[in-house]
C-alpha atoms as a PDB file:
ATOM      1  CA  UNK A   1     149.922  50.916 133.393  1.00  0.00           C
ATOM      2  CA  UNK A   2     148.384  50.979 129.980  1.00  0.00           C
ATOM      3  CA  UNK A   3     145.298  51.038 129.099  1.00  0.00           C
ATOM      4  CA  UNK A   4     143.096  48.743 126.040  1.00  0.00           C
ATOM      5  CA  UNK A   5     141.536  51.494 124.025  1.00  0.00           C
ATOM      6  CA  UNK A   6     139.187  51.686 121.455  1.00  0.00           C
ATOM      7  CA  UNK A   7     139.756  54.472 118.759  1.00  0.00           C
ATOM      8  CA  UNK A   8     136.559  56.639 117.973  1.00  0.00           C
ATOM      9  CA  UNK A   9     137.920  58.995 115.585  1.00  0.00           C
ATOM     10  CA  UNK A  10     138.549  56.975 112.577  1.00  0.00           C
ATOM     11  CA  UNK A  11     135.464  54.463 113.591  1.00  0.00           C
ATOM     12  CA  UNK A  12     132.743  55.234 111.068  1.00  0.00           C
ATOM     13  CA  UNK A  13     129.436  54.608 111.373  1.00  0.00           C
ATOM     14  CA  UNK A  14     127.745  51.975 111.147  1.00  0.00           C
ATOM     15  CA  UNK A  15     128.904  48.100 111.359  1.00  0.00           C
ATOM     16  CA  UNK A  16     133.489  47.495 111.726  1.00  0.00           C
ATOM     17  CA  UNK A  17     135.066  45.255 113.469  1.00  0.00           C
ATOM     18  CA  UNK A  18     138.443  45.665 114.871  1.00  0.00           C
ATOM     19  CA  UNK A  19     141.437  43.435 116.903  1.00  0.00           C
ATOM     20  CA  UNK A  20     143.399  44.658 119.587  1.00  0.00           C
ATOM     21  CA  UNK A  21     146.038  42.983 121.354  1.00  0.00           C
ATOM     22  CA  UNK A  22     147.797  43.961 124.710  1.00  0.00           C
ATOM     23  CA  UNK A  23     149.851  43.448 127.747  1.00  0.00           C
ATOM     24  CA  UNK A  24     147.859  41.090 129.924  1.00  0.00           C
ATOM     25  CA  UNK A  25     149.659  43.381 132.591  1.00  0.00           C
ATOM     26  CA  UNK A  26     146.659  46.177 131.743  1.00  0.00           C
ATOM     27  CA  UNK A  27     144.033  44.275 133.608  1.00  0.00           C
ATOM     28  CA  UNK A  28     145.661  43.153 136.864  1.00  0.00           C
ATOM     29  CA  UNK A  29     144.254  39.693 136.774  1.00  0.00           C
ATOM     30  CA  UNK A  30     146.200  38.519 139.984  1.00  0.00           C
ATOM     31  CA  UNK A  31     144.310  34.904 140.575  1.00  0.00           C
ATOM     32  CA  UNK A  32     145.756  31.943 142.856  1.00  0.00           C
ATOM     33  CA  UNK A  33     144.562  29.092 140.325  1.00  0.00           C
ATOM     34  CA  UNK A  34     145.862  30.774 137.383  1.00  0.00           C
ATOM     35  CA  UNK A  35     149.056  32.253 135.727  1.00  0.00           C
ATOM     36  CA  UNK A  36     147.895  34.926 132.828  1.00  0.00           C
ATOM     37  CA  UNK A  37     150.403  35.025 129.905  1.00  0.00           C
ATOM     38  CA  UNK A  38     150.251  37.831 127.283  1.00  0.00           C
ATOM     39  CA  UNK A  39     149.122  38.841 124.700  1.00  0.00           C
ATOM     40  CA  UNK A  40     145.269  39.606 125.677  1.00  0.00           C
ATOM     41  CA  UNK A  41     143.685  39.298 122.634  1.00  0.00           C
ATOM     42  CA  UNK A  42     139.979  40.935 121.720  1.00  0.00           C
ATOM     43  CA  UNK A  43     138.068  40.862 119.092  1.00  0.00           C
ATOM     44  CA  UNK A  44     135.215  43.071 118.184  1.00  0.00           C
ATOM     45  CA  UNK A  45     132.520  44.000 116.242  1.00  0.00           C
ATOM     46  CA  UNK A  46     131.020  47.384 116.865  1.00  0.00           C
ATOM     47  CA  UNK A  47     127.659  49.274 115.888  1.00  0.00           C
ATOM     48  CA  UNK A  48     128.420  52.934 115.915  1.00  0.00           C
ATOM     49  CA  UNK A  49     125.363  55.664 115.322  1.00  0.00           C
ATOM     50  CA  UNK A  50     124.963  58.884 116.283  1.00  0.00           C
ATOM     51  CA  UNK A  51     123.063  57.752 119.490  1.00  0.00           C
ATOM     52  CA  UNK A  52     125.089  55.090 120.910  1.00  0.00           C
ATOM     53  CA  UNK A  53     128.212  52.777 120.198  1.00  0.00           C
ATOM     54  CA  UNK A  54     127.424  48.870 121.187  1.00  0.00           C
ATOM     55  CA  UNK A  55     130.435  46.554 121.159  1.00  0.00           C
ATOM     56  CA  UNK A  56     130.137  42.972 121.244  1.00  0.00           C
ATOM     57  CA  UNK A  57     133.404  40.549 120.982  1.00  0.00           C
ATOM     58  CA  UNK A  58     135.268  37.899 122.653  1.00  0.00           C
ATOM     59  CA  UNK A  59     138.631  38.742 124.668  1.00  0.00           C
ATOM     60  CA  UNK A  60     141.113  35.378 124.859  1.00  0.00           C
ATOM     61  CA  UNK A  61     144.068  35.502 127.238  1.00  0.00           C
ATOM     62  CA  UNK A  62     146.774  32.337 127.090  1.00  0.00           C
ATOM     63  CA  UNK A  63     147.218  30.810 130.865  1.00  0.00           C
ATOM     64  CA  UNK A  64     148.511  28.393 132.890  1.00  0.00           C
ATOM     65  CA  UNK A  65     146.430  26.625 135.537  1.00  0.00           C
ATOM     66  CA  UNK A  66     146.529  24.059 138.204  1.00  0.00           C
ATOM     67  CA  UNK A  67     144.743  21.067 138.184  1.00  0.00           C
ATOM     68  CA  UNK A  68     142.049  20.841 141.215  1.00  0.00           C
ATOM     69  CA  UNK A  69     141.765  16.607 141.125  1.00  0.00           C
ATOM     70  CA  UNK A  70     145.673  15.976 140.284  1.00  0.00           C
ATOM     71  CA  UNK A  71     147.513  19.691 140.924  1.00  0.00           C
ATOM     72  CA  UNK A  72     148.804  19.198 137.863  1.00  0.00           C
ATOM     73  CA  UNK A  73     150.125  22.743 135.713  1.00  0.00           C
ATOM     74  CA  UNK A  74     148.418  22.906 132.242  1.00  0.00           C
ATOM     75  CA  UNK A  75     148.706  25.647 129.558  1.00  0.00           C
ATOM     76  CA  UNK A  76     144.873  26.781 127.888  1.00  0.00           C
ATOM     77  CA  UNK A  77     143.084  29.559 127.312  1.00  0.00           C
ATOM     78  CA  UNK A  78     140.295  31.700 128.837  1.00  0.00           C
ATOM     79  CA  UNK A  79     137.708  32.940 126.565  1.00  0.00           C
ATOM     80  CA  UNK A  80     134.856  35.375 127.419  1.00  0.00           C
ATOM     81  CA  UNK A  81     132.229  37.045 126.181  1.00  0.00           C
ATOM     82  CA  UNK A  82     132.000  41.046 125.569  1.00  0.00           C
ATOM     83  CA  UNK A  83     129.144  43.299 125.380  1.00  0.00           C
ATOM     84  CA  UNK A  84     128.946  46.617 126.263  1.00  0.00           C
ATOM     85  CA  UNK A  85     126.378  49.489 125.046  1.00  0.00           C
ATOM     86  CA  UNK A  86     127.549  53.537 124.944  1.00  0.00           C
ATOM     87  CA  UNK A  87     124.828  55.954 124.986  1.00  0.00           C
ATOM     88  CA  UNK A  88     126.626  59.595 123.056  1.00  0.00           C
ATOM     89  CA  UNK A  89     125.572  62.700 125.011  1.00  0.00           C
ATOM     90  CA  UNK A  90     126.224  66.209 123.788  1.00  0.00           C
ATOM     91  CA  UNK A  91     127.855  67.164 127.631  1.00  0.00           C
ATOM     92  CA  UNK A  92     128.797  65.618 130.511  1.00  0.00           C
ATOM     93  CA  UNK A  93     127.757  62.013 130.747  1.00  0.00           C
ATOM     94  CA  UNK A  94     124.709  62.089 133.508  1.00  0.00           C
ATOM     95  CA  UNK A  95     125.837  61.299 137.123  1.00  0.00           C
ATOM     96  CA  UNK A  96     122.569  59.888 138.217  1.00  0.00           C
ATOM     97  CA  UNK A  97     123.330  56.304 139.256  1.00  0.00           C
ATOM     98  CA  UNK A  98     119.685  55.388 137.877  1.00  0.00           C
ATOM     99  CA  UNK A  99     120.217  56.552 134.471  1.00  0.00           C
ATOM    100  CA  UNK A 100     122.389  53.564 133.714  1.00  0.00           C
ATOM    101  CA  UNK A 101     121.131  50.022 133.518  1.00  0.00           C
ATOM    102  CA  UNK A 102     123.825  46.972 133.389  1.00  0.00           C
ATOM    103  CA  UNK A 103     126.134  47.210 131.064  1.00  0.00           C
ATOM    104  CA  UNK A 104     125.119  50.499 130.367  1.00  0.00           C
ATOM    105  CA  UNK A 105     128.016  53.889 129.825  1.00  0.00           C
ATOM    106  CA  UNK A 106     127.679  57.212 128.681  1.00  0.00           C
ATOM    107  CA  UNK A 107     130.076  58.985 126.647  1.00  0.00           C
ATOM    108  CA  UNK A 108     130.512  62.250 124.596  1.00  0.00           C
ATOM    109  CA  UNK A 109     130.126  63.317 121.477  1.00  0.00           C
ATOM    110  CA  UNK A 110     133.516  64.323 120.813  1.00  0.00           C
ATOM    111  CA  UNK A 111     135.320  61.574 123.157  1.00  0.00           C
ATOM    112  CA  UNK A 112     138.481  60.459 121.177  1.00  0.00           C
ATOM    113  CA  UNK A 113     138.539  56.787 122.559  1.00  0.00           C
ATOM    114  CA  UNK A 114     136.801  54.391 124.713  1.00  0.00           C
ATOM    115  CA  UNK A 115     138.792  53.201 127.888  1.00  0.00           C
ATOM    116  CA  UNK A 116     137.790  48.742 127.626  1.00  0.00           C
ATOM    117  CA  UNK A 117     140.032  47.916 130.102  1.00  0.00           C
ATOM    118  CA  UNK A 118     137.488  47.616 132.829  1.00  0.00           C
ATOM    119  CA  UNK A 119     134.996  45.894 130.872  1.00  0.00           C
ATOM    120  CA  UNK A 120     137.092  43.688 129.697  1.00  0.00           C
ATOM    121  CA  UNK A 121     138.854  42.737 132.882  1.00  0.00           C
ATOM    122  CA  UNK A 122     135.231  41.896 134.360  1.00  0.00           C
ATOM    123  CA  UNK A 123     134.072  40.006 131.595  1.00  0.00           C
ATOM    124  CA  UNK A 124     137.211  37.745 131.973  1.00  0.00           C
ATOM    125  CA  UNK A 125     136.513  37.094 135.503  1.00  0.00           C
ATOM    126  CA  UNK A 126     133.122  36.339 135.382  1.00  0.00           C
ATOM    127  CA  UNK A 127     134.216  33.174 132.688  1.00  0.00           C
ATOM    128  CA  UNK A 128     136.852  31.688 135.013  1.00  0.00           C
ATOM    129  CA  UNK A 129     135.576  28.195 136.367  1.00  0.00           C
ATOM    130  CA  UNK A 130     135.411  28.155 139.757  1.00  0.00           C
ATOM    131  CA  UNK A 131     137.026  24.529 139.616  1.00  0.00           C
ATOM    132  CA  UNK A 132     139.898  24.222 137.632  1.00  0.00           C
ATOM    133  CA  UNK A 133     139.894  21.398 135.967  1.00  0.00           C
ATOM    134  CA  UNK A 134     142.796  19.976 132.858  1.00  0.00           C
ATOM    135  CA  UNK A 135     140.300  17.746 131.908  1.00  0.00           C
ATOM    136  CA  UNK A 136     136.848  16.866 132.542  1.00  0.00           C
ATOM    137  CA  UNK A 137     137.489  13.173 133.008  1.00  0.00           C
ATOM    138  CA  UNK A 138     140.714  13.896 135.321  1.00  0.00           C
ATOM    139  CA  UNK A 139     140.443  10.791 138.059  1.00  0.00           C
ATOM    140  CA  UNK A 140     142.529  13.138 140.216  1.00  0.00           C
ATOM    141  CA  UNK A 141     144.829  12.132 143.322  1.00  0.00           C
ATOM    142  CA  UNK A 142     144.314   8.636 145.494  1.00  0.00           C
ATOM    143  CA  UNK A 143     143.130  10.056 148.939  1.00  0.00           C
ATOM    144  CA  UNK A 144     145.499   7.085 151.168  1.00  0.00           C
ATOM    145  CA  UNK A 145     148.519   6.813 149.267  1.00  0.00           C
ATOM    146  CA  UNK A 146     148.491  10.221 147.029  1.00  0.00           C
ATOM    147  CA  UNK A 147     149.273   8.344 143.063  1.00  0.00           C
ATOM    148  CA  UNK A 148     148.666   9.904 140.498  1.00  0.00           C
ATOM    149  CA  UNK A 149     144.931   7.657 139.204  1.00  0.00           C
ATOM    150  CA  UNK A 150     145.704   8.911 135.683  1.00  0.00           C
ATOM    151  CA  UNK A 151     148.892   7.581 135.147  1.00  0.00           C
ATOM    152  CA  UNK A 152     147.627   4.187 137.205  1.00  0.00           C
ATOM    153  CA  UNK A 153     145.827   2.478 139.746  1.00  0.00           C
ATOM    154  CA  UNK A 154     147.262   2.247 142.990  1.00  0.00           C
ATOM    155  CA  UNK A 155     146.845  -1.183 145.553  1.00  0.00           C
ATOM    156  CA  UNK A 156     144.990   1.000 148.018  1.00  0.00           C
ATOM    157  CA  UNK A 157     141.301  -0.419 149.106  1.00  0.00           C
ATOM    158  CA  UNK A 158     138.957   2.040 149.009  1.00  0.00           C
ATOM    159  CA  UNK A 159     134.946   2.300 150.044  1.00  0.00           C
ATOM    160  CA  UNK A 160     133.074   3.776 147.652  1.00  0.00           C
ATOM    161  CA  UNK A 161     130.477   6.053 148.443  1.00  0.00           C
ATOM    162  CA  UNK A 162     130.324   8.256 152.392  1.00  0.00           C
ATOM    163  CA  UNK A 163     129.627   6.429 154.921  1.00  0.00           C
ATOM    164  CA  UNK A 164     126.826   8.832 155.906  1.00  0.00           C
ATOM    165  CA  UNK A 165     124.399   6.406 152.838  1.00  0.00           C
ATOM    166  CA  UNK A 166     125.809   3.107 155.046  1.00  0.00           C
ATOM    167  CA  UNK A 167     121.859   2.927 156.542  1.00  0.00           C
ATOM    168  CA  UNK A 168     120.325   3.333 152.789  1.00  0.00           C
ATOM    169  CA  UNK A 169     122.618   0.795 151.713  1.00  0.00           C
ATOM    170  CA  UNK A 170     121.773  -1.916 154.241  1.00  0.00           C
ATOM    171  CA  UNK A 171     117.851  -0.959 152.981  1.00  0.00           C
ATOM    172  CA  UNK A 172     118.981  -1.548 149.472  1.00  0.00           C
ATOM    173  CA  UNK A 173     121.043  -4.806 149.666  1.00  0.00           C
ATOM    174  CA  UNK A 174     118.183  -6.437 151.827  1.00  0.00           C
ATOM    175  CA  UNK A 175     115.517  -5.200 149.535  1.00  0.00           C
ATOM    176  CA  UNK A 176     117.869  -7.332 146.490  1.00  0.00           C
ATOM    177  CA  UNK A 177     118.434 -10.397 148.212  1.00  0.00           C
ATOM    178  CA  UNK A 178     114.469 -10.334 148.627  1.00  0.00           C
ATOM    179  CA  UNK A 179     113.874  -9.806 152.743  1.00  0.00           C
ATOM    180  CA  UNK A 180     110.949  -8.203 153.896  1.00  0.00           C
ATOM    181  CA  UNK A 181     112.308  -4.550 154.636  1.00  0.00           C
ATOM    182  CA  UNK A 182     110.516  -3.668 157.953  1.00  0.00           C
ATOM    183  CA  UNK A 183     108.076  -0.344 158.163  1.00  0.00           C
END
């Protein structure tokens, strides 16, 4: 499986930016609402120094989703946020668990590349909506008869509202016609 690396030796310090495309196959992003299409693409800008290396960027991948009102398929794109902070060590990075905050890593000096798959691959999941939606103002499927309420309205009656509010609503329509409304 390969890998989305980020190049140290050439980086030079100080502000660069850089692009990096690959296989969306690299970061195993096996959902049920979604179908991931390559290429991932990310985008970065990163702040090198002799102390630490802090990468901020946005990754986009190209998908295909299901609708979760009218289960219709629909092509966009996921876009999420990067940032990641590398503190450079002369040795071994430290093993102590409470060394590292969030978003925190330690590499070496003389490490040839950084290994973003991981990072990446989280930051992706953390942006996916947990409704899929292909459009905000989707009407979605008619519960009784199953039509389509985007393409047109269907003949079916339908109550609005649950008829759990059915006591509130007696309360409201007597309050409007102007009866007393019993304490």
């Amino acid at each position: 499986m390969s890998r989305i690396l980020l190049e140290l030796r050439d980086l030079p310090n100080g502000t660069s930016t850089r692009s990096l495309s690959e296989d969306v196959e690299s970061l195993d992003l096996h959902r049920d609402e979604y179908v991931f299409f390559s290429p991932v693409q990310v985008d970065l800008e990163i702040n090198k120094s002799e102390q630490d290396i802090a990468i901020t960027g946005v990754v986009t991948v190209p998908v295909q989703a299901e609708c979760a009102r009218c289960l219709r398929l629909f092509a966009d794109e996921v876009k999420a946020g990067l940032e990641v902070r590398y503190f450079r060590t002369p040795g071994d990075p430290p093993t102590d668990p409470d060394s590292a905050g969030d978003a925190l890593y330690h590499v070496r000096y003389d490490e040839p590349r950084l290994d973003l798959t991981g990072e990446i691959r989280q930051a992706l999941l953390v942006s996916l909506p947990i409704r899929v939606l292909c459009d905000s103002g989707c009407r979605g499927l008619c519960p009784t008869c199953g039509a389509d309420l985007n393409e047109s309205d269907c003949s079916c009656s339908r109550k609005q509202g649950h008829p759990a509010w059915s006591a509130l609503e007696k309360l409201k329509d007597g309050h409007e016609s102007g009866q007393a409304v019993e304490e």
